[in-house]
C-alpha atoms as a PDB file:
ATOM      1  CA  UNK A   1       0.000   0.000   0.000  1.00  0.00           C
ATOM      2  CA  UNK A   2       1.456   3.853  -0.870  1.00  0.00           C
ATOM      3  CA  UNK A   3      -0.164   4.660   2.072  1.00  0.00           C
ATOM      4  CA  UNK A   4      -0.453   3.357   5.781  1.00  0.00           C
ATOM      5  CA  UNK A   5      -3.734   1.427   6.356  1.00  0.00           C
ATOM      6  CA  UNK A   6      -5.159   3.756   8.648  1.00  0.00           C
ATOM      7  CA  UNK A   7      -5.789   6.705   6.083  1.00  0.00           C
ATOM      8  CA  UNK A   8      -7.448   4.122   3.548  1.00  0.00           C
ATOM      9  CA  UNK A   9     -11.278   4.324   3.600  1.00  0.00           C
ATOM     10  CA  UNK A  10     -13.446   1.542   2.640  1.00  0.00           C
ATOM     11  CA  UNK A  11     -15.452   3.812   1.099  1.00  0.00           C
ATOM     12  CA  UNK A  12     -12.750   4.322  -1.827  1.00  0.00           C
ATOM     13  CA  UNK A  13     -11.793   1.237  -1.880  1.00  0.00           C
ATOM     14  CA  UNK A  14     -15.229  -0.470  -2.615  1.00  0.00           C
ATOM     15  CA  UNK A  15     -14.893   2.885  -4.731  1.00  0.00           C
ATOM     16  CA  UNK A  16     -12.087   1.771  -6.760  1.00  0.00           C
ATOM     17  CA  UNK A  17     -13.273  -1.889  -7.063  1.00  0.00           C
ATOM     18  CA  UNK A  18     -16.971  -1.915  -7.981  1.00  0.00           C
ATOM     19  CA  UNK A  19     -17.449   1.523  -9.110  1.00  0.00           C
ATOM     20  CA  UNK A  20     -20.040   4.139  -7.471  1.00  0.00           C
ATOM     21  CA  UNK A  21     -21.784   3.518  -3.798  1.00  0.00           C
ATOM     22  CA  UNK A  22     -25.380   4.235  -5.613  1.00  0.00           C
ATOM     23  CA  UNK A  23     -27.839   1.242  -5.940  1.00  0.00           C
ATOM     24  CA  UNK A  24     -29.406   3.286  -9.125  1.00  0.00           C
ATOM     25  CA  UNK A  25     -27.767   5.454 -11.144  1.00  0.00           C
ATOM     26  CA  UNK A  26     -29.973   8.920 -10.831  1.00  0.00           C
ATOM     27  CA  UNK A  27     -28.802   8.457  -7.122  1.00  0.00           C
ATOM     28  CA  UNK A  28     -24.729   8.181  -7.691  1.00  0.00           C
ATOM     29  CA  UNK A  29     -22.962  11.463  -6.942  1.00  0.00           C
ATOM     30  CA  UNK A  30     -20.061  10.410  -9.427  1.00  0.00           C
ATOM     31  CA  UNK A  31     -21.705   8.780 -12.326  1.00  0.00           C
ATOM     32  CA  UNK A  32     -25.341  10.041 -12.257  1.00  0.00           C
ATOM     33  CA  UNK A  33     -27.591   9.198 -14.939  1.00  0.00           C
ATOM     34  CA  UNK A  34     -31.122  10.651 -15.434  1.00  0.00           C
ATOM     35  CA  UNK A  35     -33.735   8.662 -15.298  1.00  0.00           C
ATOM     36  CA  UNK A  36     -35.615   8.790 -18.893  1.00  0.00           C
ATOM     37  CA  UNK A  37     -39.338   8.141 -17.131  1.00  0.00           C
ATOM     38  CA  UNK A  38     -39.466   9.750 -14.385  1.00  0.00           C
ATOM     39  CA  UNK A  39     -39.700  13.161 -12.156  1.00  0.00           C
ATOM     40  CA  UNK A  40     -36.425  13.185 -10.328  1.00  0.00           C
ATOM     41  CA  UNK A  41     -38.193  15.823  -7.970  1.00  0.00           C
ATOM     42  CA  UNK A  42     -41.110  13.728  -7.674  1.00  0.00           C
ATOM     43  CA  UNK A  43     -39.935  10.343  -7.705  1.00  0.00           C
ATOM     44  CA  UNK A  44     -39.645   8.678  -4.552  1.00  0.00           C
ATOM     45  CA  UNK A  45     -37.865   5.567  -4.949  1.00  0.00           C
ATOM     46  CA  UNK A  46     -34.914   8.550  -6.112  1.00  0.00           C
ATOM     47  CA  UNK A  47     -35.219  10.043  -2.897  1.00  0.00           C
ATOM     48  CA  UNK A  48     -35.260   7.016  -0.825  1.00  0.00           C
ATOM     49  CA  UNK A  49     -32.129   5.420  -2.953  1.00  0.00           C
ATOM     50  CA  UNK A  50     -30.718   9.159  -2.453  1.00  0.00           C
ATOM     51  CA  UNK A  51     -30.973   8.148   1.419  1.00  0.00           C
ATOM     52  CA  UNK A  52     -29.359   4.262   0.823  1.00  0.00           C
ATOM     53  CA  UNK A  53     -26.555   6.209  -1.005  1.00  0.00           C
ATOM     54  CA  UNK A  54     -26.085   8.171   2.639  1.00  0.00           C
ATOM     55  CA  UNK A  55     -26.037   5.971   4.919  1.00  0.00           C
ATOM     56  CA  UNK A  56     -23.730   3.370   2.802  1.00  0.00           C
ATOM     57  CA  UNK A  57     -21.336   6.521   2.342  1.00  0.00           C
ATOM     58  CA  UNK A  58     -21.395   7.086   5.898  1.00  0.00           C
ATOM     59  CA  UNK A  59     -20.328   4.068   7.087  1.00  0.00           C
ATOM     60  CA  UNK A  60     -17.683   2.968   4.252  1.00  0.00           C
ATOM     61  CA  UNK A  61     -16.416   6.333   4.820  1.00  0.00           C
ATOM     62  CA  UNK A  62     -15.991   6.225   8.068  1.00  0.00           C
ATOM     63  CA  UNK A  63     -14.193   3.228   8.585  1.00  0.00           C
ATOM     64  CA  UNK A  64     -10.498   2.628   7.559  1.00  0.00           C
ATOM     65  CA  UNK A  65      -8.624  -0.771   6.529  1.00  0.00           C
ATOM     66  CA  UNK A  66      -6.636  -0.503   9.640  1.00  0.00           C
ATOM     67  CA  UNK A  67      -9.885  -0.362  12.002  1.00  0.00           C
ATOM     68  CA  UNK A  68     -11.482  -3.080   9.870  1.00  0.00           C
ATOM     69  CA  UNK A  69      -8.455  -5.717  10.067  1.00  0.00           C
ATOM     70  CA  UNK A  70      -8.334  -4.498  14.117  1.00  0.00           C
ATOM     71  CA  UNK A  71     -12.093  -5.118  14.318  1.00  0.00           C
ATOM     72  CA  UNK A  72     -13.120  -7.557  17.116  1.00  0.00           C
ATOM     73  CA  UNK A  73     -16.050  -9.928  16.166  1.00  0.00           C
ATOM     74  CA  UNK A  74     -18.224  -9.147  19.051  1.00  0.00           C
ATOM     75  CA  UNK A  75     -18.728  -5.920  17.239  1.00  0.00           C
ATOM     76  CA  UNK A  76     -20.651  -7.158  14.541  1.00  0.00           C
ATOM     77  CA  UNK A  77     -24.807  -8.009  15.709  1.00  0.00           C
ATOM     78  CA  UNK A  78     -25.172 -11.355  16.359  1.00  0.00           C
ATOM     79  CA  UNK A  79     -27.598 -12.022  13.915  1.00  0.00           C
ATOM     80  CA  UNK A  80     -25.175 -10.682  11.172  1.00  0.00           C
ATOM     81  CA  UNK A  81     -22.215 -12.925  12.903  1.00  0.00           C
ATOM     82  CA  UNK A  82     -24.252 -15.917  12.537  1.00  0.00           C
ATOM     83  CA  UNK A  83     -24.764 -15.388   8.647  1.00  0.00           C
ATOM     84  CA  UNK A  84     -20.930 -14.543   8.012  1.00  0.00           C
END
C-alpha cells in the first residue's frame, strides 16, 4: 500500500473496485444518470435510494482498513455474525 492502512477508507476502496456507492444510477454522486421516465423531484424511490446512497457513504467512509483488520467480532450483531 502507498499509504499506511489507517488513512485508507473503505469507502474508496469499494470505490475503486466496484465503481459508485449508488444502488441506481440517478442516485450516484459520481456517475449520475437521469432517469428517462421519471420526475427526479417527484420520484420517490430517487429520494429514498438518495438516502441508501447516505447511509452506505457514511459508514464505508468512516471506517479505515486498519480499524477493519483491528475489528473484534463481538462488534458485529449477532444475527449478522451468525450469517458470516
Amino acid at each position: 500500500l502507498a499509504r499506511p492502512a489507517s488513512e485508507i477508507k473503505i469507502g474508496h476502496v469499494v470505490r475503486v473496485l466496484d465503481g459508485p456507492l449508488a444502488p441506481i444510477p440517478c442516485a450516484s454522486r459520481t456517475q449520475y444518470q437521469r432517469c428517462e421516465d421519471c420526475d427526479e423531484a417527484t420520484c420517490q424511490v430517487r429520494h429514498m435510494m438518495l438516502e441508501v446512497r447516505q447511509a452506505i457513504a457514511e459508514v464505508l467512509d468512516n471506517r479505515s482498513l486498519a480499524a477493519m483488520r483491528d475489528a473484534d467480532n463481538d462488534d458485529f450483531p449477532v444475527e449478522l455474525t451468525s450469517q458470516i
